[in-house]
Protein backbone atom coordinates (compact mmCIF):
# COMPACT_ATOMS: atom_id res chain seq x y z
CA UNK A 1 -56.69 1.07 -207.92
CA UNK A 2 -57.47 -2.12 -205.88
CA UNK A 3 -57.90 -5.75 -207.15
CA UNK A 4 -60.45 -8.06 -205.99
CA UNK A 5 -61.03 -8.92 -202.25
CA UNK A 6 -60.78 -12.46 -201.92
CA UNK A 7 -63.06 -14.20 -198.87
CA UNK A 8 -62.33 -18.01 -197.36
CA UNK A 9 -64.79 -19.71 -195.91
CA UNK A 10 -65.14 -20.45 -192.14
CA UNK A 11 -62.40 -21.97 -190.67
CA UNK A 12 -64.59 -24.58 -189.37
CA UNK A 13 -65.88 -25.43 -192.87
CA UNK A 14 -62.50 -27.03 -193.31
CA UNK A 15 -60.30 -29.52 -191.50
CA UNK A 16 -56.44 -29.16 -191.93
CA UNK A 17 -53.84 -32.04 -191.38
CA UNK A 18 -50.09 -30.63 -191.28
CA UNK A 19 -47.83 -33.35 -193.63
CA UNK A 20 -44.17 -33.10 -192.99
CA UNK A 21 -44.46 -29.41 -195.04
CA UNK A 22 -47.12 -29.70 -196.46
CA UNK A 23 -51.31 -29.16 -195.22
CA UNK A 24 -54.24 -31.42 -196.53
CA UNK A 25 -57.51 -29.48 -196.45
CA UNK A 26 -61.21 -31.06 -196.42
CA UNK A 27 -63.17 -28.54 -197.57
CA UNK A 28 -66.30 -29.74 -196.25
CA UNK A 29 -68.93 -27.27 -199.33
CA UNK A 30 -67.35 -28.73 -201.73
CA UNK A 31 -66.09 -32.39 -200.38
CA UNK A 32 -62.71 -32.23 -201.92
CA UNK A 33 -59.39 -32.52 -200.07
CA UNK A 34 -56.51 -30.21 -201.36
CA UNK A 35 -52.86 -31.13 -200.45
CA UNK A 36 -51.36 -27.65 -200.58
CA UNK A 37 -48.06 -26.15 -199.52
CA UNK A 38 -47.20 -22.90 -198.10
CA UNK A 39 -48.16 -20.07 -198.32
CA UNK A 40 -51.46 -21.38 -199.25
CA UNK A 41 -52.71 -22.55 -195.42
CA UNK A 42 -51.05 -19.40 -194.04
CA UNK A 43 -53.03 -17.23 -196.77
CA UNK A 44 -56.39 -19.28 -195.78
CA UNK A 45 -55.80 -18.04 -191.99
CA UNK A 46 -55.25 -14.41 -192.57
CA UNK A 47 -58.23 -14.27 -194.53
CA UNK A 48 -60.53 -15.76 -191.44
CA UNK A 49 -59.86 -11.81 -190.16
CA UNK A 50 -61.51 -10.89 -193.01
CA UNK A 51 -62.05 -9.89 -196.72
CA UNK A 52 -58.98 -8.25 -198.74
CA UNK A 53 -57.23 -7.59 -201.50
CA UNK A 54 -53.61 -8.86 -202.59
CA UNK A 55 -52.02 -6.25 -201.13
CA UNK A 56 -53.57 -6.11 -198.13
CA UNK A 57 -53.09 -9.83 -197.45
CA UNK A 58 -49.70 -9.55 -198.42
CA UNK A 59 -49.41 -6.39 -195.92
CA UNK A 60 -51.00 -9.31 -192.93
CA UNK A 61 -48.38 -12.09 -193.82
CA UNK A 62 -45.65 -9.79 -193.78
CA UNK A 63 -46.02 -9.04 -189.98
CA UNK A 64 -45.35 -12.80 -189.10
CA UNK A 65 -43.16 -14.15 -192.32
CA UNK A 66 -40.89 -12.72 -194.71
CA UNK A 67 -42.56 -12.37 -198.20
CA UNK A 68 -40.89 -11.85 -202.04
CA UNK A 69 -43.36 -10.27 -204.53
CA UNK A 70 -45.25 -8.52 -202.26
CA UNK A 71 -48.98 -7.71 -203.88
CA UNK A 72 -48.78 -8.89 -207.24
CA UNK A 73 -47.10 -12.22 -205.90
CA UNK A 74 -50.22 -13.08 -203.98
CA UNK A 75 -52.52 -12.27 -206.33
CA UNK A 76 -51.18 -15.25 -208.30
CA UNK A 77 -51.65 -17.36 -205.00
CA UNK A 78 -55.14 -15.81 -204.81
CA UNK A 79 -56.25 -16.96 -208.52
CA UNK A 80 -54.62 -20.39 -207.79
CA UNK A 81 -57.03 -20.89 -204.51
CA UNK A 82 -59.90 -19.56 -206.31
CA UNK A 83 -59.49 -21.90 -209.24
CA UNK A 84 -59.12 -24.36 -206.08
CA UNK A 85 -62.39 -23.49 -205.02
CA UNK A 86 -60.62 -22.61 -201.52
CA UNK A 87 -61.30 -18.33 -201.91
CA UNK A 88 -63.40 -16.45 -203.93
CA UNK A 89 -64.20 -12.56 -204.99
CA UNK A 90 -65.85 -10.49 -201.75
């Protein structure tokens, strides 16, 4: 059975700032700026193609970076953006 599908808002809804390794993101609803580290801004981005759930997302980022954990590792990056405010459930 699938987990939750996570959603991210618009791209444009946030402003990113690269910082030697690690991103600062303004989200813009909610005013806050997060200093986060990989995979986190690389999760953000494959969710702008749309909703999904851990292992789908995990099935996007493998085509472009080599991942350990697979599914259940990004579903614990998942519940750490949502408790950022950065995702939530579809």
């Amino acid at each position: 059975m699938a987990g939750p599908r996570y959603i991210a808002d618009p791209g444009e809804l946030t402003r990113k700032v690269e910082l030697d390794g690690l991103t600062a993101l303004f989200h813009s609803p909610s005013g806050m700026t997060h200093i986060v580290a990989p995979p986190a801004p690389e999760i953000l981005d494959a969710l702008a193609y749309g909703a999904a759930d851990a292992d789908e997302l995990a099935a996007r980022l493998s085509e472009r970076f080599e991942l350990e954990g697979g599914g259940e590792a990004m579903a614990a990056r998942l519940e750490e953006l949502e408790a950022a405010g950065l995702v939530r459930r579809a």
